[in-house]
Protein backbone atom coordinates (compact mmCIF):
# COMPACT_ATOMS: atom_id res chain seq x y z
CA UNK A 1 -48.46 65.13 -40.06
CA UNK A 2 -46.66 64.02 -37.46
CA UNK A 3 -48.45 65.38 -34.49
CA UNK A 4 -51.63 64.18 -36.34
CA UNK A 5 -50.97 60.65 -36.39
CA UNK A 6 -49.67 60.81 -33.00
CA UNK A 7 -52.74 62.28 -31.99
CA UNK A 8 -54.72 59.50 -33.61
CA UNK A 9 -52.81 56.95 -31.96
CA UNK A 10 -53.24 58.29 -28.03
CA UNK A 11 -56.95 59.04 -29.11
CA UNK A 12 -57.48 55.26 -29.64
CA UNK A 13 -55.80 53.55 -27.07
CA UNK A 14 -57.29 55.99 -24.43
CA UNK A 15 -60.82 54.79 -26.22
CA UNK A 16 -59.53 51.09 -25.84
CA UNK A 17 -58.76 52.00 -22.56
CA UNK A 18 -62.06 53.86 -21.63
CA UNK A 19 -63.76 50.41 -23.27
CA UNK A 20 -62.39 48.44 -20.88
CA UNK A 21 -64.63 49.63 -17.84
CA UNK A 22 -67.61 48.00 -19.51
CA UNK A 23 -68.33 44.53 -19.96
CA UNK A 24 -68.90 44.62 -23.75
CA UNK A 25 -67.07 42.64 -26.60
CA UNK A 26 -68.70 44.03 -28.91
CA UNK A 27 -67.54 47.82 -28.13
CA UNK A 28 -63.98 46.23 -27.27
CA UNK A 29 -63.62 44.50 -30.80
CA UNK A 30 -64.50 47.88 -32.52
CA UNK A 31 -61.83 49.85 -29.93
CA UNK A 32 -59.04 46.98 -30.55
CA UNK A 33 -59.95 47.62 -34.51
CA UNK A 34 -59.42 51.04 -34.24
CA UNK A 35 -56.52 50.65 -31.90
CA UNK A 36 -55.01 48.34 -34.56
CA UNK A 37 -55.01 50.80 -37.55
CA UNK A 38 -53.62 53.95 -35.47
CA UNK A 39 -50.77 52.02 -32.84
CA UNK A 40 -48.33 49.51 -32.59
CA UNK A 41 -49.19 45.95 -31.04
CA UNK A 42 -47.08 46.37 -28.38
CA UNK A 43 -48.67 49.58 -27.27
CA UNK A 44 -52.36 48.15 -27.60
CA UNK A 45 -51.11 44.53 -25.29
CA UNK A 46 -49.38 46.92 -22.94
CA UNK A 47 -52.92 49.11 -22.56
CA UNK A 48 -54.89 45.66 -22.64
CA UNK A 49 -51.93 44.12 -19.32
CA UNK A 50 -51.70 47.36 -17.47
CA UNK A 51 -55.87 47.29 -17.00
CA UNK A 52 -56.07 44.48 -15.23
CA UNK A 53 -54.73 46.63 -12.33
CA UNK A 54 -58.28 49.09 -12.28
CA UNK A 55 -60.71 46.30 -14.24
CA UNK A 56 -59.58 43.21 -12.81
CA UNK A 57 -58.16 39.85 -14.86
CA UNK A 58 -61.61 38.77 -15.99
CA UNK A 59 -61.91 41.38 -17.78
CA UNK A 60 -58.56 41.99 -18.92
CA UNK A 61 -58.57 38.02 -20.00
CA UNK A 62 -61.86 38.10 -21.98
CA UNK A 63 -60.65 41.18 -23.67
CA UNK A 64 -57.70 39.47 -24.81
CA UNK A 65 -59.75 36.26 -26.23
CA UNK A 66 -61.25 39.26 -28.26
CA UNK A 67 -57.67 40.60 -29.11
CA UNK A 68 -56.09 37.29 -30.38
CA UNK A 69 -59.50 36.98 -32.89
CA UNK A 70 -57.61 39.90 -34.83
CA UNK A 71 -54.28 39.49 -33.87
CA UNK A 72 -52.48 36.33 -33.18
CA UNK A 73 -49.89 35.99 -30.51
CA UNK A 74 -46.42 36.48 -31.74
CA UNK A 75 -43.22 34.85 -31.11
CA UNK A 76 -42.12 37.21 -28.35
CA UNK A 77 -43.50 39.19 -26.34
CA UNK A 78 -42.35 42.71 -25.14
CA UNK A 79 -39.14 41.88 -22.88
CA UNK A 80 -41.18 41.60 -19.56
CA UNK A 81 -39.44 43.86 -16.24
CA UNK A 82 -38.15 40.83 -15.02
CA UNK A 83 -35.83 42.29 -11.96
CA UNK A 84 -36.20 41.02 -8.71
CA UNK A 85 -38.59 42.15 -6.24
CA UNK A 86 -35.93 45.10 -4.74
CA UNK A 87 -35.74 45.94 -8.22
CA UNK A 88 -39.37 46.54 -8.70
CA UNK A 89 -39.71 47.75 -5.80
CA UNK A 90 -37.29 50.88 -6.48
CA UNK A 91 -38.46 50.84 -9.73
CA UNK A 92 -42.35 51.02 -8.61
CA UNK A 93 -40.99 53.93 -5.96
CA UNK A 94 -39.47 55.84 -8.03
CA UNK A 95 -42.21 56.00 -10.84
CA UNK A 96 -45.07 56.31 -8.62
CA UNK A 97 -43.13 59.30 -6.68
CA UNK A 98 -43.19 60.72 -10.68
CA UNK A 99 -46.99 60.55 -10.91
CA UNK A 100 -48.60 61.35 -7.38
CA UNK A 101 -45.48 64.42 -6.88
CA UNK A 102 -45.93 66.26 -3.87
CA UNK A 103 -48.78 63.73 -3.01
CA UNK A 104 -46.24 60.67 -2.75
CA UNK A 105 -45.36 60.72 1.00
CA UNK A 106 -49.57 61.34 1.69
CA UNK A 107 -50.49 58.84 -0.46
CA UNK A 108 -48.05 56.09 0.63
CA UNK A 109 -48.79 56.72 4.26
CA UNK A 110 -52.79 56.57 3.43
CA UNK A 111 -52.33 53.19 1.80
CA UNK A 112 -50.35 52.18 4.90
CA UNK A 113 -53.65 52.77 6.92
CA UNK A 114 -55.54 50.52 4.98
CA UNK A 115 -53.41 47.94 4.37
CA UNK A 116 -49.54 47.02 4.54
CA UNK A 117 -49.53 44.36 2.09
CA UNK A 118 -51.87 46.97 -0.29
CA UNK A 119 -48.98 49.03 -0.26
CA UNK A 120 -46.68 46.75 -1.25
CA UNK A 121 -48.43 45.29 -3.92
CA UNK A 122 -49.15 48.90 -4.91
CA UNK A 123 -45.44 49.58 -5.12
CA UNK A 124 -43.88 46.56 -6.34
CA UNK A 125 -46.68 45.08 -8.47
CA UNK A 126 -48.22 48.03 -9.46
CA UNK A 127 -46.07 50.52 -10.35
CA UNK A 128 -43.01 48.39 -10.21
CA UNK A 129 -43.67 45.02 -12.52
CA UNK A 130 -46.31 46.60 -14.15
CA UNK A 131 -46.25 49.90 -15.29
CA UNK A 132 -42.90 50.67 -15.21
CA UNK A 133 -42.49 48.26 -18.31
CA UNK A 134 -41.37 48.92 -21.49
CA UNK A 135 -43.54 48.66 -24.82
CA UNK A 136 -45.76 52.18 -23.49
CA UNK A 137 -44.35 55.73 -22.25
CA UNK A 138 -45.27 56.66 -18.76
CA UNK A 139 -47.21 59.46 -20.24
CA UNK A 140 -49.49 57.74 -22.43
CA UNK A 141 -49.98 55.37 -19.60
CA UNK A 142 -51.38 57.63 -17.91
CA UNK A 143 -53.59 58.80 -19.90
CA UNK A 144 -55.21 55.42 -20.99
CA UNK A 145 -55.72 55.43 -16.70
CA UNK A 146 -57.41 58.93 -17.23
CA UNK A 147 -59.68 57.72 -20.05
CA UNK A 148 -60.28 54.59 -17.97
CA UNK A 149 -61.12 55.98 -14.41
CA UNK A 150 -63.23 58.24 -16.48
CA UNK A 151 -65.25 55.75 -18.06
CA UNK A 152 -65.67 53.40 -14.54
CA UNK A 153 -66.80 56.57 -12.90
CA UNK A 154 -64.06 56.48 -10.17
CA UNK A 155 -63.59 60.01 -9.12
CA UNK A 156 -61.45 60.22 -6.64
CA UNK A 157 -58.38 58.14 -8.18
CA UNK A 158 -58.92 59.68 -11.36
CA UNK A 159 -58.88 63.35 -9.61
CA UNK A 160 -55.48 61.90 -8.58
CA UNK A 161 -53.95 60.27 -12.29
CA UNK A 162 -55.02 63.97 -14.01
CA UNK A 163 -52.61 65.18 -12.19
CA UNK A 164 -50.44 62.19 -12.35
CA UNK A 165 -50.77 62.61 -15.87
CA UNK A 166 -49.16 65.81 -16.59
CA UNK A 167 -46.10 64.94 -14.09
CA UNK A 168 -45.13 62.33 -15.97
CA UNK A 169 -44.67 65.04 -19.28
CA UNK A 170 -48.32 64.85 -20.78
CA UNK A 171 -49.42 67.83 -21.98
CA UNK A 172 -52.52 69.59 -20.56
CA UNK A 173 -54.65 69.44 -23.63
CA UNK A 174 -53.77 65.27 -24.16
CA UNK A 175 -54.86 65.04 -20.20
CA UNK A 176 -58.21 66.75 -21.10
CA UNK A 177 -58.72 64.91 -24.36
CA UNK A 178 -57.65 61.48 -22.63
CA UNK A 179 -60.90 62.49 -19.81
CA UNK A 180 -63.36 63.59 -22.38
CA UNK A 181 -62.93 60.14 -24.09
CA UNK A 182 -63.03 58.11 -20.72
CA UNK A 183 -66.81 60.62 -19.92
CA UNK A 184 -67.95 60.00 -23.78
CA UNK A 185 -67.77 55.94 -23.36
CA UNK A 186 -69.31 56.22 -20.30
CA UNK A 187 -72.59 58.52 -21.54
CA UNK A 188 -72.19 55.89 -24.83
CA UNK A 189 -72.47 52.43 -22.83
CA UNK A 190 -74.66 53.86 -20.16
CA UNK A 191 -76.30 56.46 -20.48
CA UNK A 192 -77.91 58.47 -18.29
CA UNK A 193 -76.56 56.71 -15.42
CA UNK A 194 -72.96 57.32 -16.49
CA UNK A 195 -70.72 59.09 -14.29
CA UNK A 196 -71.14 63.05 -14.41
CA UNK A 197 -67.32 64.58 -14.93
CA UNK A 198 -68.55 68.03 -14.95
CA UNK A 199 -67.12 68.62 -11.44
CA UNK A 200 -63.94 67.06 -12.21
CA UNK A 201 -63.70 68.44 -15.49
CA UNK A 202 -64.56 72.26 -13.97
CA UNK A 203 -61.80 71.33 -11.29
CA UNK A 204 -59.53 70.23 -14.00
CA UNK A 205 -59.82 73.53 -16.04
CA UNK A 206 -58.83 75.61 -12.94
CA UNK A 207 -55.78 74.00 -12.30
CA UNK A 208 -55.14 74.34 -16.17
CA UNK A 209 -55.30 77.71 -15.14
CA UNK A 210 -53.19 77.58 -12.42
CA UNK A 211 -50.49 76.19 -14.41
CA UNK A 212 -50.79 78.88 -17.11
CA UNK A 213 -52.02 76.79 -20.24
């Protein structure tokens, strides 16, 4: 029963999550309603604040307006990671080292490339004030990112948050549920120009493989 409901919950916040790369309320009002009878508020706000970092805070903002049409704000809030910027930034370190693995140093020193002060905010703001809050396990984090990536269509971070995904203690067949949700929403909102995950899913199976599952 247990592993049911718990299924049931991950299931609709990776299909909130997944919602979130389109631009409709009407689709995010019958996610959040979903979301609502299967998880805890502060698991659906912490899905709805850690978007904002792959949709943008439109989006993130509008979806809220929907949000707060169901559920109004309550007294407190989760306890926000309030630590100073070291802080986050060791924090952010240490929990993006977690998800990339092996990957960290490569990824770390691309970003560098492109940007110092990408990096940073990457680090600090990113994995640091943002995702390394409470309210939300790292794992189902990651696989409302999965679900989402999936849905927008962006392949090559999403290649990257699979992975990242089972690092951070999700299990292969939640990683491959959480992408089958994000490639469903997309075929759903649009259509035949929705992003094709047959590659990724085919490269996902191998290394499913790989790991003996």
């Amino acid at each position: 029963m247990t592993d049911r409901v718990d299924r049931e919950r991950i299931s609709a916040l990776t299909s909130l999550a997944a919602e979130l790369a389109g631009d409709s309320e009407s689709r995010w009002r019958v996610a959040l309603k979903r979301a609502a009878e299967a998880a805890p508020v502060v698991e659906i706000e912490e899905v709805l604040l850690q978007s904002h970092l792959f949709v943008g805070f439109p989006v993130v903002l509008n979806a809220f307006m929907t949000w707060r049409q169901m559920q109004p704000r309550v007294e407190a809030d989760p306890a926000p990671n309030a630590a100073g910027m070291e802080a986050r930034r060791v924090a952010g370190e240490q929990l993006c080292a977690r998800v990339y693995g092996k990957a960290y140093d490569r990824l770390r020193e691309n970003v560098r490339e492109l940007s110092l002060d990408l990096d940073r905010w990457m680090i600090e703001d990113g994995y640091g004030k943002t995702l390394s809050r409470p309210g939300l396990p790292p794992d189902v984090r990651e696989l409302c990112v999965v679900a989402l990536l999936a849905a927008a269509g962006q392949r090559r971070q999403l290649r990257s948050h699979l992975r990242g995904a089972l690092n951070v203690g999700a299990s292969p067949e939640s990683v491959e549920a959480a992408l089958l949700v994000g490639c469903q929403v997309a075929r759903e909102a649009m259509g035949t120009e929705a992003f094709d995950a047959t590659e990724v899913l085919i490269e996902w199976r191998e290394i499913r493989e790989r790991i003996g599952t």
